[in-house]
Protein backbone atom coordinates (compact mmCIF):
# COMPACT_ATOMS: atom_id res chain seq x y z
CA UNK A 1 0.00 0.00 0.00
CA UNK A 2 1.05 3.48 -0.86
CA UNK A 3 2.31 6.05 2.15
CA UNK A 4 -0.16 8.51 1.76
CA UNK A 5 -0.33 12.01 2.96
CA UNK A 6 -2.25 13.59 5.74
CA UNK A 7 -5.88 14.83 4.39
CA UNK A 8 -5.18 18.14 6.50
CA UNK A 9 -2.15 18.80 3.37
CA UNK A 10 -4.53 17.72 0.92
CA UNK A 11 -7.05 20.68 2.53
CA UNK A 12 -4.05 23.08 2.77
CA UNK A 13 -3.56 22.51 -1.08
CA UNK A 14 -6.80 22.92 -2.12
CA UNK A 15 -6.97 26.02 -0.34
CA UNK A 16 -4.30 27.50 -1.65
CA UNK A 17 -5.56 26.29 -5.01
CA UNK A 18 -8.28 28.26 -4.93
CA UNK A 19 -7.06 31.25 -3.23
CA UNK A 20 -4.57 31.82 -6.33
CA UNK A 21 -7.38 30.71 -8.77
CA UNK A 22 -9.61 33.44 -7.40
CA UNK A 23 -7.37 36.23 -5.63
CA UNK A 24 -5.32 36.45 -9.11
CA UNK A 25 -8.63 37.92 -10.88
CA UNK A 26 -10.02 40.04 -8.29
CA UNK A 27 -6.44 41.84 -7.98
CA UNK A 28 -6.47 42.00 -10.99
CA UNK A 29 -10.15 43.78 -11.25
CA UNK A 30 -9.44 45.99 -8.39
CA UNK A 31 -6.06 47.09 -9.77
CA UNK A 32 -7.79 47.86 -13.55
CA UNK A 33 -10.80 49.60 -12.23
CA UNK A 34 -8.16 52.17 -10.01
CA UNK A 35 -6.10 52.12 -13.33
CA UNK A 36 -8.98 53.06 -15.12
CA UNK A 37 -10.20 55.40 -12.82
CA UNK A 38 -6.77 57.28 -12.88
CA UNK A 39 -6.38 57.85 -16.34
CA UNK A 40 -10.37 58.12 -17.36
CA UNK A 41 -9.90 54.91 -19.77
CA UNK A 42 -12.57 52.81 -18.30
CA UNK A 43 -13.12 49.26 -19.69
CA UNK A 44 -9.39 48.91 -20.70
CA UNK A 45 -7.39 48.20 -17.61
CA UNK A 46 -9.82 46.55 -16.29
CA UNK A 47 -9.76 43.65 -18.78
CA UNK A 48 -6.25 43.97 -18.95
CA UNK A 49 -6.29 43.27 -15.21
CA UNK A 50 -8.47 40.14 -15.40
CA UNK A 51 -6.52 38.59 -18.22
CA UNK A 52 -3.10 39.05 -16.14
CA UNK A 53 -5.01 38.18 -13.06
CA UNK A 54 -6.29 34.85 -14.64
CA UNK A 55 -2.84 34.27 -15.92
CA UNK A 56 -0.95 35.17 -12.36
CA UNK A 57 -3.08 32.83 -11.03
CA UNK A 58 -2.96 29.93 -13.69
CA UNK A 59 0.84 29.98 -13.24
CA UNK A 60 1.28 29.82 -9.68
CA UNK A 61 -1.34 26.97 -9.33
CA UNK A 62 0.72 25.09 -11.96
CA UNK A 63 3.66 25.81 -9.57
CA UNK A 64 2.22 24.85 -6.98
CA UNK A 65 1.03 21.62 -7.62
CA UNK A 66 4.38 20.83 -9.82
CA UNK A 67 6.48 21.84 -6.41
CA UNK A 68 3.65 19.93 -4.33
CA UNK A 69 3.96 16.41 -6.30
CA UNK A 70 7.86 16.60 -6.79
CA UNK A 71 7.49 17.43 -10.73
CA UNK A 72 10.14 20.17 -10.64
């Protein structure tokens, strides 16, 4: 039988799954819409924001799990 590992990591790495998968967008919503709001350029920054947010977050999951399972 395989070791396997405690369920409170598994918790702690779906948690911090999540938190990248959803604090990357909102930074990134919050930082366009001040952006926007700074310059008067309103849609713009913001979906510039949400595509770098969504990306941010995309890439540290993957590095996450790739450090997590030993894939590095």
């Amino acid at each position: 039988m395989k070791d396997s590992k405690p369920p409170f990591q598994a918790m702690a790495l779906t948690s911090a799954i999540v938190s990248q998968l959803a604090g990357g967008p909102l930074a990134g919503v919050y930082l366009g819409k001040w952006i926007d709001g700074q310059f008067s350029t309103e849609p713009t920054f913001l979906i510039i924001g949400i595509f770098l947010g969504l990306g941010a977050g995309t890439y540290g999951t993957i590095h996450l799990v790739r450090t997590y399972t030993g894939d590095d």
